[in-house]
Protein backbone atom coordinates (compact mmCIF):
# COMPACT_ATOMS: atom_id res chain seq x y z
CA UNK A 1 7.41 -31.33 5.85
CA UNK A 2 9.49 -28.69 7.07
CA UNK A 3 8.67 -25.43 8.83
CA UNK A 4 10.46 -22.30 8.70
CA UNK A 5 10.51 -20.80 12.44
CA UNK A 6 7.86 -18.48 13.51
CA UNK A 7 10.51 -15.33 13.50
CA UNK A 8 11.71 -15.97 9.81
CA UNK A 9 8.08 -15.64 8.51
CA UNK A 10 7.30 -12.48 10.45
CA UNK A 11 10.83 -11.04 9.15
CA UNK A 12 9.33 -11.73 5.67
CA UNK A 13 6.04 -10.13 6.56
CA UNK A 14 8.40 -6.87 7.87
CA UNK A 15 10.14 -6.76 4.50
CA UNK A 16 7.42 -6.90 2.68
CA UNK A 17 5.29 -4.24 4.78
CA UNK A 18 8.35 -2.22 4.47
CA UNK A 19 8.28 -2.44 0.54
CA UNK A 20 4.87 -1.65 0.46
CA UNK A 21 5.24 1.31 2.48
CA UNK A 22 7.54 2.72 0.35
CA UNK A 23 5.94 1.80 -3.00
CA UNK A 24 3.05 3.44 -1.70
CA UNK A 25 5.15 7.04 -0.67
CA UNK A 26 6.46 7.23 -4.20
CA UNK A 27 2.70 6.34 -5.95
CA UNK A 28 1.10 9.42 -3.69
CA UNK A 29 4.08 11.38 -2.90
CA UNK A 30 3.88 11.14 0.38
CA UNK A 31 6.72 12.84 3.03
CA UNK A 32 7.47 9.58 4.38
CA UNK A 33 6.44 5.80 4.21
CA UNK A 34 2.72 5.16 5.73
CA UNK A 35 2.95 2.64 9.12
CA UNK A 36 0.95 -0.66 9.24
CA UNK A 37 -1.76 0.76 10.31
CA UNK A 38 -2.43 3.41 7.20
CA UNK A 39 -1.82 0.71 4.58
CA UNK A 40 -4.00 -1.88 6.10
CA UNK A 41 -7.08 1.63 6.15
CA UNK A 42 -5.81 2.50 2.78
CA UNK A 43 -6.19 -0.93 1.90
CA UNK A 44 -9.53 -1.65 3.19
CA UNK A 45 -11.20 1.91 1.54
CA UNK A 46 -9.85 1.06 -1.48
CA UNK A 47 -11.21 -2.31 -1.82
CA UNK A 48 -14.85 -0.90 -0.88
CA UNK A 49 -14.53 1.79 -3.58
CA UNK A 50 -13.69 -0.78 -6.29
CA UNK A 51 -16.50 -2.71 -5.07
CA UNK A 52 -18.77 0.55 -5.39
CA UNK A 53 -17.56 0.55 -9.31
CA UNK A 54 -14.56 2.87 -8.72
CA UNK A 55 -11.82 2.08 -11.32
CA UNK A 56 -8.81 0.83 -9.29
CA UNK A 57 -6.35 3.67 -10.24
CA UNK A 58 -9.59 5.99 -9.22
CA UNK A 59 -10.38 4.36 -5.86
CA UNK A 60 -6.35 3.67 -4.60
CA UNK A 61 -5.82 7.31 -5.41
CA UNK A 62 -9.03 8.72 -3.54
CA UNK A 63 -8.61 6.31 -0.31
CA UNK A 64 -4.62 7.68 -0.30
CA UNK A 65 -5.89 11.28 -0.38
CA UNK A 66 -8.56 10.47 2.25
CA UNK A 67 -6.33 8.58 4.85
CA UNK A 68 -2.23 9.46 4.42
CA UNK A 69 -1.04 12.58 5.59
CA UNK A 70 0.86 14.78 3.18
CA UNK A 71 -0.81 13.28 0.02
CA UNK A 72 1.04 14.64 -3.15
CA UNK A 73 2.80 16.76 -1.71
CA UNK A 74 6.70 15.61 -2.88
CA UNK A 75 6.99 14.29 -6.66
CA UNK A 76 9.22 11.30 -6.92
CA UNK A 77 10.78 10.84 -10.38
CA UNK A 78 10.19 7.44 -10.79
CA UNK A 79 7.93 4.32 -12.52
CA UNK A 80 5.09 3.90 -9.82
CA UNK A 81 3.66 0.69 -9.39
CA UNK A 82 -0.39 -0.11 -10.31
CA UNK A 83 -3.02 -0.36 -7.91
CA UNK A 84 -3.24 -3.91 -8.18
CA UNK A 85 0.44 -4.33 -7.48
CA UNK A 86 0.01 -2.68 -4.34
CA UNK A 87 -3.29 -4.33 -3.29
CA UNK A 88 -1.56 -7.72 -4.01
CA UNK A 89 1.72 -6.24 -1.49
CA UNK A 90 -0.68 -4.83 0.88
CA UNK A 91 -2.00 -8.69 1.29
CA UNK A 92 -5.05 -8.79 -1.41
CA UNK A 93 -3.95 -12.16 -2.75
């Protein structure tokens, strides 16, 4: 069975971090893409308010406002992606 090296799969994990940064600046209209850190908090509050019966639109939207800086504050004139979408690029899979 092969293997791919250790590097290649955290390049992958980068890219897809990356993407999920920026999906998440045009969904909230954020100033700039949130760091590792902010998605993984944004990611974690917004599973516990789905769990407390928040809708998932409802709780991704409150935990964004709650946690990234500059929350709505630029409108990006594009299709944004669901809250599951994101969950599932965040690493809810």
């Amino acid at each position: 069975m092969y293997h791919a090296p250790t590097f290649v799969i955290l390049d992958e994990l980068e890219k897809a971090m990356a993407s999920i940064g920026h999906r998440l600046m045009i969904k909230y209209g954020l100033r700039e893409a949130p760091d590792d850190n902010l998605i993984a908090r944004w990611r974690m509050l917004t599973r516990t308010l789905i769990a407390e019966g928040k809708s998932t639109e409802v709780a991704g939207s409150t935990a964004a406002q709650q946690i990234f800086p500059g929350y709505q504050s630029i409108f990006y004139a594009s299709e944004a992606d669901d809250i599951v979408s994101l969950l599932n690029a965040a690493g809810d899979r």
